[in-house]
C-alpha atoms as a PDB file:
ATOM      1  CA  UNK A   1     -34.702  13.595 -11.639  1.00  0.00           C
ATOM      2  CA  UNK A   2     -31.503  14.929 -10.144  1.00  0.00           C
ATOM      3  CA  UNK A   3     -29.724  12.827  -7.412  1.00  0.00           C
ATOM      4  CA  UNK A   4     -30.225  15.504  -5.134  1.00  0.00           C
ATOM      5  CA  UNK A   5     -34.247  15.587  -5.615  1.00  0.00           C
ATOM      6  CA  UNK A   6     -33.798  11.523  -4.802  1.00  0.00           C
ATOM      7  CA  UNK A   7     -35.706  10.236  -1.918  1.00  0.00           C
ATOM      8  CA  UNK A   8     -33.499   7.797  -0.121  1.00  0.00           C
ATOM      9  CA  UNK A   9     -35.613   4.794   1.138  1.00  0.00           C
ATOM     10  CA  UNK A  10     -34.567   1.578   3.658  1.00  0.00           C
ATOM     11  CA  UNK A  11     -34.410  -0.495  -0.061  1.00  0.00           C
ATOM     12  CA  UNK A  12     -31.661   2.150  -0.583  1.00  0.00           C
ATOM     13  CA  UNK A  13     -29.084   0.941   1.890  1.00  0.00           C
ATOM     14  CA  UNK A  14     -29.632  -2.583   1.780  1.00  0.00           C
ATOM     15  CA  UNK A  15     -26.183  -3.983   0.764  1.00  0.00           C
ATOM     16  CA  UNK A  16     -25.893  -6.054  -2.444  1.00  0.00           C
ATOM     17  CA  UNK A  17     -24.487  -9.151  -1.116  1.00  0.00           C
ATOM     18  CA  UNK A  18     -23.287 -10.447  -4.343  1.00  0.00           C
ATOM     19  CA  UNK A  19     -21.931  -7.330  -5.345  1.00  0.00           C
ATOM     20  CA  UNK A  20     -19.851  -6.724  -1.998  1.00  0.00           C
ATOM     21  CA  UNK A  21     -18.755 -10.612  -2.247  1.00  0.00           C
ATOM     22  CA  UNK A  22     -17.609  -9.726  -5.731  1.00  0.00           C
ATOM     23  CA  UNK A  23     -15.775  -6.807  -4.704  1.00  0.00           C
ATOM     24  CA  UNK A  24     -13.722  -8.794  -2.594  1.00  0.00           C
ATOM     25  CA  UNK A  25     -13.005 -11.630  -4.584  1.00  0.00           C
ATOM     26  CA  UNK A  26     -11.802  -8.686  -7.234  1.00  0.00           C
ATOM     27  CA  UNK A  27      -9.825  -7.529  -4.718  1.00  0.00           C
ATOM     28  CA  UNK A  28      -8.171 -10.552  -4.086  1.00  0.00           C
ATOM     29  CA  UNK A  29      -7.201 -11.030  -7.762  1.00  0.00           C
ATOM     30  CA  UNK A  30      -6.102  -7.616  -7.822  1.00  0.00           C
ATOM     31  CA  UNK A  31      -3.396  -8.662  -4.791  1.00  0.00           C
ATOM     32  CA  UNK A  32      -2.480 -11.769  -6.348  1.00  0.00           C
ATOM     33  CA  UNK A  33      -1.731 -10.152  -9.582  1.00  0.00           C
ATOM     34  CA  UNK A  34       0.266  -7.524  -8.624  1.00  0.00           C
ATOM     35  CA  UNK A  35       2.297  -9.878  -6.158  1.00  0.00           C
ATOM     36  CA  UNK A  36       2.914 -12.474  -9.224  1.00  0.00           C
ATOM     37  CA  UNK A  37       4.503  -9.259 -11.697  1.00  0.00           C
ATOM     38  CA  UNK A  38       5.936  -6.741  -9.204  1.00  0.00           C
ATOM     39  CA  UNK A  39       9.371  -7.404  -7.422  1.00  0.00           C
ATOM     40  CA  UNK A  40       9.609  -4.585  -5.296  1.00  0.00           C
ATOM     41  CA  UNK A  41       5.898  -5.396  -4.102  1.00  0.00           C
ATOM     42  CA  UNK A  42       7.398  -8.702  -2.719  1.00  0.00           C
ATOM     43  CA  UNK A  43      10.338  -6.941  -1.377  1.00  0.00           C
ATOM     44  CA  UNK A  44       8.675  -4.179   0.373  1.00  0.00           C
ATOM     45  CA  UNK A  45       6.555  -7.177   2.030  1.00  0.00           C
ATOM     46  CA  UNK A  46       9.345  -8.846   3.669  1.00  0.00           C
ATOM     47  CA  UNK A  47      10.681  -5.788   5.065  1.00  0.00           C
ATOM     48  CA  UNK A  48       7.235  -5.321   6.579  1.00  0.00           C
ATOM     49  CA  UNK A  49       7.402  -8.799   7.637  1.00  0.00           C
ATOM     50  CA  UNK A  50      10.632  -8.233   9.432  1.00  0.00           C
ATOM     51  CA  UNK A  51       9.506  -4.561  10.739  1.00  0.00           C
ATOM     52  CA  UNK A  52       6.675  -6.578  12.590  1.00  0.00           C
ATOM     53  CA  UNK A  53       9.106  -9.142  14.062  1.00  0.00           C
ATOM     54  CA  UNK A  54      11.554  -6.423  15.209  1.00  0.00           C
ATOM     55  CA  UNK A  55       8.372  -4.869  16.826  1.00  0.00           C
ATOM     56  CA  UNK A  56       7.840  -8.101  19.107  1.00  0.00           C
ATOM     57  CA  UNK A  57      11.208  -8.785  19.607  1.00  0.00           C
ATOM     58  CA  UNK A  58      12.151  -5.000  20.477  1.00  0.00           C
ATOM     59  CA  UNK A  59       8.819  -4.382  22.417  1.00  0.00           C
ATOM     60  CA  UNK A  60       7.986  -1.505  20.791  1.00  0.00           C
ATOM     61  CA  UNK A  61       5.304   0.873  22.542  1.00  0.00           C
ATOM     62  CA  UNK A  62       1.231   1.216  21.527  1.00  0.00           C
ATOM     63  CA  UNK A  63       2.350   4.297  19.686  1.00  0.00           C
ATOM     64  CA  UNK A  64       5.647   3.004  17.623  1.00  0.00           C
ATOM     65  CA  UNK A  65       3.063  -0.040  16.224  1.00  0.00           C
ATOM     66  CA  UNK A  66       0.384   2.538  15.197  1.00  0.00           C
ATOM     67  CA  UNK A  67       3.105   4.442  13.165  1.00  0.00           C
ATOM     68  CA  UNK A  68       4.794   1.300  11.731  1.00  0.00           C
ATOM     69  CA  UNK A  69       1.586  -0.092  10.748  1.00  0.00           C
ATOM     70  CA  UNK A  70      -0.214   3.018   9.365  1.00  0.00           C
ATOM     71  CA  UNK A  71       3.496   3.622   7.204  1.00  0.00           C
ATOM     72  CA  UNK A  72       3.271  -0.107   6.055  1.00  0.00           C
ATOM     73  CA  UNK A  73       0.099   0.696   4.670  1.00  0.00           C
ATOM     74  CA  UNK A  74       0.899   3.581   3.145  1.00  0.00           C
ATOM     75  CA  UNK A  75       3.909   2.070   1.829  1.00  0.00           C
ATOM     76  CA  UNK A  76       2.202  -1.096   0.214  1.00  0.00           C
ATOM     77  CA  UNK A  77      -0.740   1.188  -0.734  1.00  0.00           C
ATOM     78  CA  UNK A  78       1.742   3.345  -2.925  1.00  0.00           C
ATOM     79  CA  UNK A  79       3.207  -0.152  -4.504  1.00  0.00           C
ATOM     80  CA  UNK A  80      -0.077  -1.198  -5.611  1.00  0.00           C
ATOM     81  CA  UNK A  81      -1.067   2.726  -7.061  1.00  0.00           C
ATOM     82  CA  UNK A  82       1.748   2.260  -9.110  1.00  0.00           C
ATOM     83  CA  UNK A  83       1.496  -1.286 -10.274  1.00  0.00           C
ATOM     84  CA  UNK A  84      -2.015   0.185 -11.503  1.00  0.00           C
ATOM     85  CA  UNK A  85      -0.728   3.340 -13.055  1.00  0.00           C
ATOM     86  CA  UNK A  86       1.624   0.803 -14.963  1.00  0.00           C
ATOM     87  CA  UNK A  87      -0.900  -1.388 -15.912  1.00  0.00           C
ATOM     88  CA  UNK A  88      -2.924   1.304 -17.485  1.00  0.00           C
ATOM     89  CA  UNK A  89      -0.213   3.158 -18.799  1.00  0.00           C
ATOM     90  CA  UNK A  90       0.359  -0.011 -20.931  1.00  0.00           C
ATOM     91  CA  UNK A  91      -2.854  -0.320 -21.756  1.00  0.00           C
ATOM     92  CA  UNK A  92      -3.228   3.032 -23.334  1.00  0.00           C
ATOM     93  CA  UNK A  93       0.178   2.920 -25.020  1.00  0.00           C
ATOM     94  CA  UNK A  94       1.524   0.065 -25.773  1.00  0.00           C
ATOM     95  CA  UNK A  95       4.533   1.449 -27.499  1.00  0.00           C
ATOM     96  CA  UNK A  96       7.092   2.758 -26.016  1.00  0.00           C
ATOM     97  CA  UNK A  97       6.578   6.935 -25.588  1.00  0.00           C
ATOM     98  CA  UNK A  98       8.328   9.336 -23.876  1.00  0.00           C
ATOM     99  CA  UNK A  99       4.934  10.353 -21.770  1.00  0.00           C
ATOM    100  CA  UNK A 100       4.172   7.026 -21.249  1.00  0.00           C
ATOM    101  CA  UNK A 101       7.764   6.463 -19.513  1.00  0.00           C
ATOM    102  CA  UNK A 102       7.356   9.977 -17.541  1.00  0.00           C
ATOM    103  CA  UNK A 103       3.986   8.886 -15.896  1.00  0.00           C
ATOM    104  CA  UNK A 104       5.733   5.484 -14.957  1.00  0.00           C
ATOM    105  CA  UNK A 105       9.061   6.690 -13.477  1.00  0.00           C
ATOM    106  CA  UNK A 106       6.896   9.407 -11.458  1.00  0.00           C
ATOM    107  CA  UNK A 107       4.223   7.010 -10.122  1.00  0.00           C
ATOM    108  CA  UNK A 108       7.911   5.072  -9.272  1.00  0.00           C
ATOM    109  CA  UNK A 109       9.174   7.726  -7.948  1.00  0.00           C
ATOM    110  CA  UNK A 110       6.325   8.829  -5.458  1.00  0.00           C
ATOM    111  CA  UNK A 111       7.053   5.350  -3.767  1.00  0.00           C
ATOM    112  CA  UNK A 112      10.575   5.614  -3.418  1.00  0.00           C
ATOM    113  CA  UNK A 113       9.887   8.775  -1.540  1.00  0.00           C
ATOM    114  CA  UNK A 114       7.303   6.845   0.682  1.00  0.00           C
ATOM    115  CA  UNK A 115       9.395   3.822   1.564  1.00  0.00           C
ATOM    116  CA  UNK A 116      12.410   6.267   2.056  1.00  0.00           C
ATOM    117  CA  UNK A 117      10.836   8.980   4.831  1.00  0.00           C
ATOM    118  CA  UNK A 118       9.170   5.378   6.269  1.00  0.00           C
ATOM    119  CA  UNK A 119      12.538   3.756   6.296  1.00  0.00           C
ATOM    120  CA  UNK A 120      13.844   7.396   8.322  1.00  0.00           C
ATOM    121  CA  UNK A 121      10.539   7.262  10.915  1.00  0.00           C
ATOM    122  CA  UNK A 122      11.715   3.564  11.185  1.00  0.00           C
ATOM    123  CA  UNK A 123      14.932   4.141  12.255  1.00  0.00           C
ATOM    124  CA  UNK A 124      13.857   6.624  14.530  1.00  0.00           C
ATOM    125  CA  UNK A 125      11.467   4.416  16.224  1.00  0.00           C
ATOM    126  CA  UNK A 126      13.965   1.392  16.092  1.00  0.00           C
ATOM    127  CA  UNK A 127      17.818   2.812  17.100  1.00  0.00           C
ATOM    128  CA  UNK A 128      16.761   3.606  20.607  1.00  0.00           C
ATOM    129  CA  UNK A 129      14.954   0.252  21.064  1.00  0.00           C
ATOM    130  CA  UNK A 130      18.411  -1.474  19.660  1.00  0.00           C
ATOM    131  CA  UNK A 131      20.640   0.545  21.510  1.00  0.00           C
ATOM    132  CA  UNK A 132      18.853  -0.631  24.739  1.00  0.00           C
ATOM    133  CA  UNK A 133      18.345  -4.342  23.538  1.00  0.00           C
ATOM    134  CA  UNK A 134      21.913  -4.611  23.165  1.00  0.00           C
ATOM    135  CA  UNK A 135      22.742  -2.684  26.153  1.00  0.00           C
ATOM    136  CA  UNK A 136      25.065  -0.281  24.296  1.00  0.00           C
END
């Protein structure tokens, strides 16, 4: 029987609790992992940190926190896409090759681009709120 022929019943969309629990706690390893092997993780983490600050401190406006916080995510998001793509890169080839390297420096690459063009939206969002802060 095809999926689509599949009758859907209420057992269907029960949620596993044991499963969803266990996706979770996976998740959680995954975070701690990547946080114990990747220094530009930690480092893109304590700029957020201090972006959030600068938000309370600079009273930034509904809009300016939806932007920081949505390019935080993305930011962080990107890290952890390319901690995986490393991890499985070494997986599947363990010595060094020059593919292997290619795939890594890209996945690299992609966030350097993200934290760069969020580091520009930042400073748009942020120079005016300075500039009046400290009444220049």
């Amino acid at each position: 029987m095809e999926l689509k022929d599949k009758k859907i019943t209420i057992e269907d969309l029960k949620l596993d609790k044991k499963r969803l629990r266990n996706s979770f706690k996976f998740a959680g390893i995954g975070i701690l992992r990547a946080y114990a092997g990747e220094q530009n993780l930690k480092i893109h983490t304590v700029i957020a940190i201090l972006v959030i600050i600068a938000g309370f401190i600079l009273n930034i406006t509904y809009l300016e926190w939806l932007v920081c916080l949505i390019l935080i995510g993305l930011v962080l998001m990107a890290e952890f896409f390319n901690t995986a793509i490393e991890y499985v890169v070494d997986l599947a080839s363990p010595d060094i090759h020059p593919l292997a390297k290619a795939a890594k420096d890209t996945a690299s690459a992609g966030v350097l681009m993200m934290a760069i063009i969020s580091a520009i939206i930042g400073l748009i969002i942020f120079i005016p709120h300075i500039v009046e802060f400290l009444g220049v």
